[in-house]
Protein backbone atom coordinates (compact mmCIF):
# COMPACT_ATOMS: atom_id res chain seq x y z
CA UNK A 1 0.00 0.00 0.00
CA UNK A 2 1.72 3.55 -0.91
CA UNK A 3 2.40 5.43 2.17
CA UNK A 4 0.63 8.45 1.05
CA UNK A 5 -2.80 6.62 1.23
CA UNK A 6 -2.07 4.89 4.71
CA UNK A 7 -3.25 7.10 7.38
CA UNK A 8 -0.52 6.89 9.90
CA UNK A 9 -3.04 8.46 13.00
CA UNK A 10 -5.53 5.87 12.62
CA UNK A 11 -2.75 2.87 12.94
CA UNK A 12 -1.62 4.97 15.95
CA UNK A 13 -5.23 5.31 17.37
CA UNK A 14 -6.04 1.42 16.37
CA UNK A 15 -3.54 0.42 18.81
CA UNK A 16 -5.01 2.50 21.26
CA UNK A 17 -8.36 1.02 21.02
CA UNK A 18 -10.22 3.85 21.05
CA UNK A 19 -11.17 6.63 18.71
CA UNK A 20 -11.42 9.48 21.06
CA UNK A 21 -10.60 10.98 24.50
CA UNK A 22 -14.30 10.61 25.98
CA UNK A 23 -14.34 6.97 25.60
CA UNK A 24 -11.12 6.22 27.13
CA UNK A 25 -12.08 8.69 30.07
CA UNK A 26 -15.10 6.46 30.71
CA UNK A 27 -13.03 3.51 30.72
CA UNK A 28 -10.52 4.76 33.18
CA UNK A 29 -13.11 6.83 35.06
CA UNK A 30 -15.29 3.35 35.52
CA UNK A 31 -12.16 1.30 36.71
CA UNK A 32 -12.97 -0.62 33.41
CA UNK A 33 -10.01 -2.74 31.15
CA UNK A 34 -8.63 -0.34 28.71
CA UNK A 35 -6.73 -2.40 26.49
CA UNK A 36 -6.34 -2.41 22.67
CA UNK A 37 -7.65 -5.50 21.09
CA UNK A 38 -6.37 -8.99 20.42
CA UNK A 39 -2.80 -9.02 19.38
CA UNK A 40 -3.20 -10.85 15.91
CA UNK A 41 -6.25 -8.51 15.32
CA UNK A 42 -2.83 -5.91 14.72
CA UNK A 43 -1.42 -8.44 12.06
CA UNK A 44 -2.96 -6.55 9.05
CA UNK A 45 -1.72 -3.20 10.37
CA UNK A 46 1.62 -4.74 11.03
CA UNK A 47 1.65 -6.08 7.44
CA UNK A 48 0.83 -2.67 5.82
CA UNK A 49 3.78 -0.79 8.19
CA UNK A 50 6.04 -3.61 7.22
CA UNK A 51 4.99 -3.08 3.46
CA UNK A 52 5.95 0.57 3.78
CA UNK A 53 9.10 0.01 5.44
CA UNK A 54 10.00 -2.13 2.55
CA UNK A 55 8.61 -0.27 -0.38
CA UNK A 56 10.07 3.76 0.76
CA UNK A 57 12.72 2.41 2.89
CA UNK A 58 12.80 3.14 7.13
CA UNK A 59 11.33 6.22 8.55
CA UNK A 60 11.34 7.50 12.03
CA UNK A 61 7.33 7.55 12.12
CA UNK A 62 6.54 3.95 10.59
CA UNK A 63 9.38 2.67 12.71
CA UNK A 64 7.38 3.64 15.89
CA UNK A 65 4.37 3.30 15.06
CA UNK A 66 5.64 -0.50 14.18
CA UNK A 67 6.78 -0.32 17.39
CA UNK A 68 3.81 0.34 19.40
CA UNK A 69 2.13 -2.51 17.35
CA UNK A 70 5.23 -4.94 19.03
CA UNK A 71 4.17 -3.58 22.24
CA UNK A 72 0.39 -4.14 21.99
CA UNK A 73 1.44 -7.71 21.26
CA UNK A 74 3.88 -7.90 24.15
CA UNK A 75 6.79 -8.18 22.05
CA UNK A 76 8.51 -5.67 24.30
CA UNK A 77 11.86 -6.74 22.48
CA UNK A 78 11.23 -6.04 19.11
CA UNK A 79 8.98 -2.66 20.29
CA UNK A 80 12.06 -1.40 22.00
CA UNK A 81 14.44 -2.16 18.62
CA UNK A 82 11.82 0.04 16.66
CA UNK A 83 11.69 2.78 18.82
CA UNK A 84 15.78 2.71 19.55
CA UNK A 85 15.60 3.03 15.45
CA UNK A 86 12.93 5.49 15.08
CA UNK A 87 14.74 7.74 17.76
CA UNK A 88 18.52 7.41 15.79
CA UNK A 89 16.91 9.15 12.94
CA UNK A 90 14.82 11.62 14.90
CA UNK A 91 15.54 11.85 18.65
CA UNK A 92 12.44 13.84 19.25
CA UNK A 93 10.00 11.51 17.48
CA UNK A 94 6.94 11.35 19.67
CA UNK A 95 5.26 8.30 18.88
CA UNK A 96 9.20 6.17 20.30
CA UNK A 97 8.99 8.54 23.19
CA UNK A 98 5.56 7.46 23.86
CA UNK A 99 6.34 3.74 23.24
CA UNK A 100 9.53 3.75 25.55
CA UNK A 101 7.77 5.67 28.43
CA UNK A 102 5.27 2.75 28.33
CA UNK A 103 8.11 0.20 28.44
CA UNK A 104 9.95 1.86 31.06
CA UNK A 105 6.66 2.28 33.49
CA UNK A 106 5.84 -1.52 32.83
CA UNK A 107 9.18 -2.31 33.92
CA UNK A 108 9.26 -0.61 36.69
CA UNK A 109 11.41 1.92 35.91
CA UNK A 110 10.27 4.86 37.32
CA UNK A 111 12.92 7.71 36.61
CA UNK A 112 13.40 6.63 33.04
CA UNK A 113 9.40 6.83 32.49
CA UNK A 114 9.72 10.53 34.31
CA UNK A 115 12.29 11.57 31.86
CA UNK A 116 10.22 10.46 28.75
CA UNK A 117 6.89 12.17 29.85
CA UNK A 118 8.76 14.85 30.37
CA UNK A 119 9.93 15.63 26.63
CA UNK A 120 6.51 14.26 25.81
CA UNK A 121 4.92 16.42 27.62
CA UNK A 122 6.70 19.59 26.05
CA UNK A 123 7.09 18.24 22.44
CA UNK A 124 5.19 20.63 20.20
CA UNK A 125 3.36 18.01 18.15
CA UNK A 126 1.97 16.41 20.87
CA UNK A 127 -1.78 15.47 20.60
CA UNK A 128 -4.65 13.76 23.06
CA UNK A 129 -3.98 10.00 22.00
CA UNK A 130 -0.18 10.79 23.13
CA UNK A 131 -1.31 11.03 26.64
CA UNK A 132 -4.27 8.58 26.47
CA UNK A 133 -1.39 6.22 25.68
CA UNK A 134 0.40 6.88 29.14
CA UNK A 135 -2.92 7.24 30.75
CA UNK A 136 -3.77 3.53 29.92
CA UNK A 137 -0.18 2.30 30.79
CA UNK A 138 -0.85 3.81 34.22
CA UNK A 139 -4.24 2.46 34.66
CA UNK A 140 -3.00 -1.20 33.41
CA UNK A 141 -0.82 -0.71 36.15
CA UNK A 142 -3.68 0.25 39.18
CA UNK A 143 -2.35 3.67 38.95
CA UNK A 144 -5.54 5.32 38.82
CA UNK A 145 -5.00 8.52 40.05
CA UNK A 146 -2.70 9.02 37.73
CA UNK A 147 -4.30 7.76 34.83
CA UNK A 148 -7.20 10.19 35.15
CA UNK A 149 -5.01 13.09 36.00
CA UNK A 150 -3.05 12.20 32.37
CA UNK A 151 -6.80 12.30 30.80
CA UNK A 152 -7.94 15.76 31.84
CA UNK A 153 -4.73 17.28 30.62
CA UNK A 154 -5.10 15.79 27.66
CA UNK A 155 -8.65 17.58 27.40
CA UNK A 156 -7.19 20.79 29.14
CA UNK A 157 -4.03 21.36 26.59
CA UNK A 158 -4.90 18.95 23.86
CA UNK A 159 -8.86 18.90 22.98
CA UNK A 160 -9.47 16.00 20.63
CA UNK A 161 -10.50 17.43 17.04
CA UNK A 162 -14.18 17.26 16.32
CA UNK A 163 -15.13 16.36 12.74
């Protein structure tokens, strides 16, 4: 499929799971599982990213957003591989920020998850499903405060777009 018809925010918000900010604050709001989906449900969208990379050659974007696909199917590996590639040819790309901050919270690691919401939180492109992705991470994780608190500033800096 030619990049320029693949829509690179809807492979982003597929993994999410959910189309917009309301729905994933009822989720975390109702102490319900916010997850994405089944793993191979991602195959297709896999497939397509892997078809770009192969067609146009590696970019920093398709790289992570490959790489959040690895992590929805716990292939925290081979997520962290894409990201460490997406970030060598942009160190400021987003979506690998996003994805590592996830990794690093799931692991544990605490400071490394501060310093990537940190430049997430100040990176210029940053939009609503950015945040909903660390939100979720911390709710997965029976951080609930948290979670909810990473919600409304989503809706307090970032609105969601309506059509």
């Amino acid at each position: 499929m030619p990049h320029f018809l693949f829509d690179m925010q809807h492979a982003y918000l597929s993994a999410l799971g959910t189309p917009d900010l309301d729905t994933m604050r009822n989720w975390i709001s109702h102490n319900e599982s916010v997850h994405c989906c089944q793993a191979q449900s991602l195959d297709p969208l896999a497939s397509q990213l892997e078809a770009i990379l192969v067609e146009q050659g590696p970019d920093a974007l398709t790289l992570a957003l490959l790489g959040q696909i690895e992590l929805e199917r716990h292939s925290n590996g081979q997520a962290r591989v894409l990201f460490a590639e997406a970030l060598e040819m942009d160190r400021s790309q987003l979506e690998a920020l996003t994805g590592l901050a996830q990794l690093a919270l799931a692991e544990g690691q605490h400071q490394e998850y501060q310093k990537y919401r940190f430049l997430i939180e100040r990176h210029p492109a940053l939009r609503w499903f950015h945040l909903a992705f660390l939100a979720r991470a911390q709710h997965q994780l029976g951080n609930q405060e948290t979670a909810i608190r990473l919600i409304e500033q989503a809706y307090l800096k970032h609105p969601p777009l309506k059509n």
